[in-house]
Protein backbone atom coordinates (compact mmCIF):
# COMPACT_ATOMS: atom_id res chain seq x y z
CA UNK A 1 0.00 0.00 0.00
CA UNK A 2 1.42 3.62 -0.86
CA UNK A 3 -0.39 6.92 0.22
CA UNK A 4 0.52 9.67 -2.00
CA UNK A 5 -0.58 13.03 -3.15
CA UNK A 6 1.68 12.77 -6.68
CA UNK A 7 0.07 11.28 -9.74
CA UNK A 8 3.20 10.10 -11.11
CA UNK A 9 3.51 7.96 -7.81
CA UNK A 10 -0.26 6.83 -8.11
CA UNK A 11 0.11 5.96 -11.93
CA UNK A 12 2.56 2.64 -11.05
CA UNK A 13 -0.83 1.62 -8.70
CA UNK A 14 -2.61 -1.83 -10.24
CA UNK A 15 -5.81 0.31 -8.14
CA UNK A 16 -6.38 3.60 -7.05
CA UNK A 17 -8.76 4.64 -4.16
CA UNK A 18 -9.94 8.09 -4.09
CA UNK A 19 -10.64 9.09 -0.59
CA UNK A 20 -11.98 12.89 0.68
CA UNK A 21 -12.73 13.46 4.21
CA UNK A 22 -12.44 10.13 5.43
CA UNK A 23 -14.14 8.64 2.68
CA UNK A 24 -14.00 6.46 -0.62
CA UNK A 25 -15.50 8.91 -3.41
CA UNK A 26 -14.19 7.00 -6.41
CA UNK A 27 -11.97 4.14 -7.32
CA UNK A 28 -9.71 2.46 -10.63
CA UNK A 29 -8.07 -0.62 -11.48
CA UNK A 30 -8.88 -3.88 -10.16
CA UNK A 31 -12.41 -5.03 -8.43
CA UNK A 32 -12.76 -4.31 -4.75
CA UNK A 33 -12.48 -7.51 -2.50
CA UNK A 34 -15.52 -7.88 -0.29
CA UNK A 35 -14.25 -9.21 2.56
CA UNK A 36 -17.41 -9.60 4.22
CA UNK A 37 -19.17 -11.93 1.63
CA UNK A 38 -19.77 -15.57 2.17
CA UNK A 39 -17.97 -17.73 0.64
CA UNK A 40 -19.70 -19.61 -2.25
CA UNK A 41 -20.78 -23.41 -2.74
CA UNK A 42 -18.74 -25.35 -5.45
């Protein structure tokens, strides 16, 4: 995980979370991981 404020930092990221006062606003790159989900039957 890097936390960064330059672009040219952010632009080697696989995903980018966008974050203002505390929260996610907007997001790139790969799909979020829901931690929370149960697991599904094979």
């Amino acid at each position: 995980m890097l936390v960064t404020h330059e672009a040219r930092h952010a632009a080697w990221a696989d995903r980018i979370v966008f974050l203002r006062d505390g929260r996610v606003v907007d997001e790139t790159g790969a799909a979020p991981v829901d931690l929370l989900a149960e697991p599904t039957a094979r």
